[in-house]
N, C-alpha and C. Protein backbone atom coordinates (compact mmCIF):
# COMPACT_ATOMS: atom_id res chain seq x y z
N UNK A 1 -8.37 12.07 -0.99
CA UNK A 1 -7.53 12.58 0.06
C UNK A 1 -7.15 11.47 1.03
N UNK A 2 -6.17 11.74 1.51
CA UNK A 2 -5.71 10.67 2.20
C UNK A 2 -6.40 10.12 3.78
N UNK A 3 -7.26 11.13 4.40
CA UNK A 3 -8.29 11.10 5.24
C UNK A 3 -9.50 10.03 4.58
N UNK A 4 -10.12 10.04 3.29
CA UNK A 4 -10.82 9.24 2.90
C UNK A 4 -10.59 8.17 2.50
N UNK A 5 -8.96 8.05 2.03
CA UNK A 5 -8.52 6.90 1.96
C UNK A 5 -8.22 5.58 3.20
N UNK A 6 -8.13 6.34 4.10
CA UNK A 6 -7.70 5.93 5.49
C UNK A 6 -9.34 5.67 6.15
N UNK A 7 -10.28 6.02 5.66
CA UNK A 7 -11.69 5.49 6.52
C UNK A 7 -12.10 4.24 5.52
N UNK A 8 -11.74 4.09 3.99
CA UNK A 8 -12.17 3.38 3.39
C UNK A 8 -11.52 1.94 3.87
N UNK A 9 -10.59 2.39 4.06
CA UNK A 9 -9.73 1.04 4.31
C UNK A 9 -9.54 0.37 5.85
N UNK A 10 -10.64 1.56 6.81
CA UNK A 10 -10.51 1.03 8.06
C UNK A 10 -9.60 1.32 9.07
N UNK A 11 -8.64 2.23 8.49
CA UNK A 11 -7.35 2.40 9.26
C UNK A 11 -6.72 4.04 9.82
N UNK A 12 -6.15 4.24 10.32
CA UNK A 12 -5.77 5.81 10.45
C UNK A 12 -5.03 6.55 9.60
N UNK A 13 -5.05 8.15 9.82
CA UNK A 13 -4.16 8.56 8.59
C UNK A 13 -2.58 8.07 8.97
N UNK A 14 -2.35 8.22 9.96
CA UNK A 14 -1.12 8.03 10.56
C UNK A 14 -0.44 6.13 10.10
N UNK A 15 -1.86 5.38 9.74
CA UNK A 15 -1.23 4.08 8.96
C UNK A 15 -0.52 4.31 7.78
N UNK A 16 -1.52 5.00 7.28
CA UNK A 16 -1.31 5.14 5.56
C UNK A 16 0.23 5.74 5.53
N UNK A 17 0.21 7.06 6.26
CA UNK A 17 1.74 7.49 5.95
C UNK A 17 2.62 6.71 6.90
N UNK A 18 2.41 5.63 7.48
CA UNK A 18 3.24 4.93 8.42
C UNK A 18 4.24 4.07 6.44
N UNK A 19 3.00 3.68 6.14
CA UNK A 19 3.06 2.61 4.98
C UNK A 19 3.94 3.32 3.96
N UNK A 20 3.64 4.62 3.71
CA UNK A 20 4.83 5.22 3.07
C UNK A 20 5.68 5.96 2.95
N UNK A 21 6.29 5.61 4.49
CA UNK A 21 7.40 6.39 4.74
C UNK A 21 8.17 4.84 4.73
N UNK A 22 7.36 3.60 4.72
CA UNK A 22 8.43 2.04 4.62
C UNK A 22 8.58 1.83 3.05
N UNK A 23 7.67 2.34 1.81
CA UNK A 23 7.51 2.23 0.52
C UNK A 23 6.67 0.94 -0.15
N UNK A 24 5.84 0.71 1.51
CA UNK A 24 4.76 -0.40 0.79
C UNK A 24 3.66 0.37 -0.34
N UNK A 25 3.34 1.99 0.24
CA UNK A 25 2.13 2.52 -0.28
C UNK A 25 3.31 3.63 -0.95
N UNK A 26 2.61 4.22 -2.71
CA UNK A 26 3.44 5.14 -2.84
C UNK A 26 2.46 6.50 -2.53
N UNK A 27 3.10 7.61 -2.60
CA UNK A 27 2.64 8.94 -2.09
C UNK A 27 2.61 9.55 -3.27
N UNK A 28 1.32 9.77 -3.71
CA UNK A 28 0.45 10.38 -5.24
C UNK A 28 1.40 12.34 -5.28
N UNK A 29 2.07 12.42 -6.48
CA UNK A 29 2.27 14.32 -6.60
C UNK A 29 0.83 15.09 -6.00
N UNK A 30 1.27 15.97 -5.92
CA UNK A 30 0.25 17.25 -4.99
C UNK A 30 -0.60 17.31 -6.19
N UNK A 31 -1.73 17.23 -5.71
CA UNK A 31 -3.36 17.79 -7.64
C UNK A 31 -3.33 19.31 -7.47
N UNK A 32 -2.40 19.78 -8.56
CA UNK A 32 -3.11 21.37 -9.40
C UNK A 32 -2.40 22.02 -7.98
N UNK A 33 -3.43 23.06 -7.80
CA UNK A 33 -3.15 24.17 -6.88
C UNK A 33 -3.20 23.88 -5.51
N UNK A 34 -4.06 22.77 -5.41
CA UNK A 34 -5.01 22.55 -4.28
C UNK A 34 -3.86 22.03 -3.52
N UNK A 35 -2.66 21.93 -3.15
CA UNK A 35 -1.64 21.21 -1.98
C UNK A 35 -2.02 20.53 -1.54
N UNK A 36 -2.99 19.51 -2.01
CA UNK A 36 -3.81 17.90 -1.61
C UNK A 36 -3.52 16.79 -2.42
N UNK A 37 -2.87 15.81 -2.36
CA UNK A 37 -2.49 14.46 -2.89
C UNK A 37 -4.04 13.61 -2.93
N UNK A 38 -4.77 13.10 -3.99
CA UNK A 38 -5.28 12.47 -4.48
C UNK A 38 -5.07 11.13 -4.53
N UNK A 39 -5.60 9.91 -3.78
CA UNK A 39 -5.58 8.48 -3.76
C UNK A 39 -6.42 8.18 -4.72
N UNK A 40 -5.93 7.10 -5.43
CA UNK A 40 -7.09 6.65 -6.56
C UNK A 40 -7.37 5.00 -5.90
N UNK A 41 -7.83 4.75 -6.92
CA UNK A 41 -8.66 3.13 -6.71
C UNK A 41 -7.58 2.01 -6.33
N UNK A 42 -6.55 2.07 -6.73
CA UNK A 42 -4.92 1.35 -6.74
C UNK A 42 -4.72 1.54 -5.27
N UNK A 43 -4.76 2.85 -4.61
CA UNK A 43 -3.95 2.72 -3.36
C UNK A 43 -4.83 2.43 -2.46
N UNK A 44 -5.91 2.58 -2.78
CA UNK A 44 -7.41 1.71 -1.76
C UNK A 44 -6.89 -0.14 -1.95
N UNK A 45 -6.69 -0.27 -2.91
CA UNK A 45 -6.47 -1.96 -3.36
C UNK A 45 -5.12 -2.37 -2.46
N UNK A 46 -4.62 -1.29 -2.84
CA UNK A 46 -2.81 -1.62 -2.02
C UNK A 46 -3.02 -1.86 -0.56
N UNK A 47 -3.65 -0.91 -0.06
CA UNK A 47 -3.70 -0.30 1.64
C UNK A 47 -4.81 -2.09 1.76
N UNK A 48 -5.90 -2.53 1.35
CA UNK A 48 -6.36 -3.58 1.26
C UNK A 48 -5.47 -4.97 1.61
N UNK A 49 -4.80 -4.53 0.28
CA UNK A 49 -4.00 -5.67 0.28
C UNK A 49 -3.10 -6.22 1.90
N UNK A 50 -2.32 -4.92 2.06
CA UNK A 50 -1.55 -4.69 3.21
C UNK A 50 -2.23 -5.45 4.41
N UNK A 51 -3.24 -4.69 4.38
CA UNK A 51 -4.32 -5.33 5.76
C UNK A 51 -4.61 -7.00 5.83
N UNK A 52 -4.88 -7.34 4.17
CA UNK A 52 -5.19 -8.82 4.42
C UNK A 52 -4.31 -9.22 4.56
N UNK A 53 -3.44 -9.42 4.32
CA UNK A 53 -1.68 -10.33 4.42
C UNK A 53 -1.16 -9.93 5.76
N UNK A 54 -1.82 -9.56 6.34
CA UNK A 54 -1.36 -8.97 8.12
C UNK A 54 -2.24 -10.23 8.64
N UNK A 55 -3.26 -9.69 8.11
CA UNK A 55 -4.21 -10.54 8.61
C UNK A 55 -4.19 -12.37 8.53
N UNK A 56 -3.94 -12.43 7.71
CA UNK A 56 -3.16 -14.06 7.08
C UNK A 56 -1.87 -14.35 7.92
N UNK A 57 -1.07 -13.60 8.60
CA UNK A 57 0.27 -13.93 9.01
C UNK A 57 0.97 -13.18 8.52
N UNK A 58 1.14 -13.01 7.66
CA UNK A 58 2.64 -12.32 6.45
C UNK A 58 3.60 -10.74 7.56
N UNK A 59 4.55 -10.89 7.58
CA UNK A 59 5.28 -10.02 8.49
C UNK A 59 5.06 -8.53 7.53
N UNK A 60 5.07 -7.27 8.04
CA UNK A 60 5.22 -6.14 7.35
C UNK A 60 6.62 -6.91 6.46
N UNK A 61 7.51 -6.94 6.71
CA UNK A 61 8.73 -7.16 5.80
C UNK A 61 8.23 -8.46 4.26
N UNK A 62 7.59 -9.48 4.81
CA UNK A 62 7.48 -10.46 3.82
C UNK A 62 6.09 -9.50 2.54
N UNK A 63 5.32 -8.30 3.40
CA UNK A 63 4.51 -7.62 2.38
C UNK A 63 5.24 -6.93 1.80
N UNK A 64 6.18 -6.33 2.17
CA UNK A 64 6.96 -5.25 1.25
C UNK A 64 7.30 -6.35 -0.07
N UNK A 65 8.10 -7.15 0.59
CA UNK A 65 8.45 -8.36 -0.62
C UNK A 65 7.66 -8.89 -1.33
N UNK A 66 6.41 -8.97 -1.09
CA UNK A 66 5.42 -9.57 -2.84
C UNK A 66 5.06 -8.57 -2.63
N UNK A 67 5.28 -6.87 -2.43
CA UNK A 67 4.74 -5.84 -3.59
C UNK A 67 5.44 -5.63 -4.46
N UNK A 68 7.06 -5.84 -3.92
CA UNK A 68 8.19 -5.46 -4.86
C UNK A 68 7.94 -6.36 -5.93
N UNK A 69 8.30 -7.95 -5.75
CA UNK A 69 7.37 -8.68 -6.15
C UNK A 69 6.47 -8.83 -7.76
N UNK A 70 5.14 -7.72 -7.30
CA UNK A 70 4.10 -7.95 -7.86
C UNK A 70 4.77 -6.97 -9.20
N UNK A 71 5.22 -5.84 -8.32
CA UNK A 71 6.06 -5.04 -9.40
C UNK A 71 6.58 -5.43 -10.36
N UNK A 72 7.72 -6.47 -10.05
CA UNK A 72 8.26 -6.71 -11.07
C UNK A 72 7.97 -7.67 -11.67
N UNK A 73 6.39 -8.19 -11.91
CA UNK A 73 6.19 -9.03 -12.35
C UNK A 73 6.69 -10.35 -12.50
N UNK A 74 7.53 -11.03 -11.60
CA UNK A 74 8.68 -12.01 -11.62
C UNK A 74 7.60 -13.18 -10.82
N UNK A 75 6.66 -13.50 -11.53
CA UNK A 75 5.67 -14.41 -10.74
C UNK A 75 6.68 -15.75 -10.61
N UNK A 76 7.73 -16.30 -11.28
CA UNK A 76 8.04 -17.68 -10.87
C UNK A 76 8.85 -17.24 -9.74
N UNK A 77 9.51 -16.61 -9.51
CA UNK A 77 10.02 -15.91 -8.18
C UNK A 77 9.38 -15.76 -7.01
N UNK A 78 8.56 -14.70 -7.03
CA UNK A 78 6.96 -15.43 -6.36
C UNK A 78 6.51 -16.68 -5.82
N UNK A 79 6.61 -17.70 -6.71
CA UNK A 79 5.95 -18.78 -6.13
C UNK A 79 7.13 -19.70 -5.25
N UNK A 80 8.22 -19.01 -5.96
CA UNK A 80 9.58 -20.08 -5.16
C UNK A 80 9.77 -19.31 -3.90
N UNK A 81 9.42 -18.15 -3.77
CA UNK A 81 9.68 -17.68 -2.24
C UNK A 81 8.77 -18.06 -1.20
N UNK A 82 7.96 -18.96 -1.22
CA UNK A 82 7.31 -19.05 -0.45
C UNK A 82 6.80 -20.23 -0.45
């Protein structure tokens, strides 16, 4: 749940959906009946990630850009942007 995701990572719930309403973090379909979205191990790593590269300098905008980035696997792209 996105409450446990948000203590694991140190941060509020109001980060997490800050993060994906910009499309750094994506927002998991609703599980079954239960009208509760499920975070797995990936968006703990993501929300991680986010935090350290804040933490290093990197602007919210330059993180969006090596997730898109990581996405598309375009690592020599990657290394020339920076």
């Amino acid at each position: 749940r996105i409450a446990a995701l948000a203590k694991a990572a140190g941060v509020g719930v109001e980060t997490v959906r800050y993060h994906q309403r910009r499309g750094r973090m994506p927002v998991p379909p609703l599980a079954g009946g239960s009208g509760q979205r499920l975070y797995d191990a990936d968006a703990l790593r993501r929300l991680r990630f986010i935090r350290a590269a804040q933490a290093a300098g990197f602007t919210l905008e330059e993180i969006g850009e090596l997730i898109a980035l990581d996405a598309s696997r375009d690592r020599s792209r990657a290394a020339w942007s920076w």
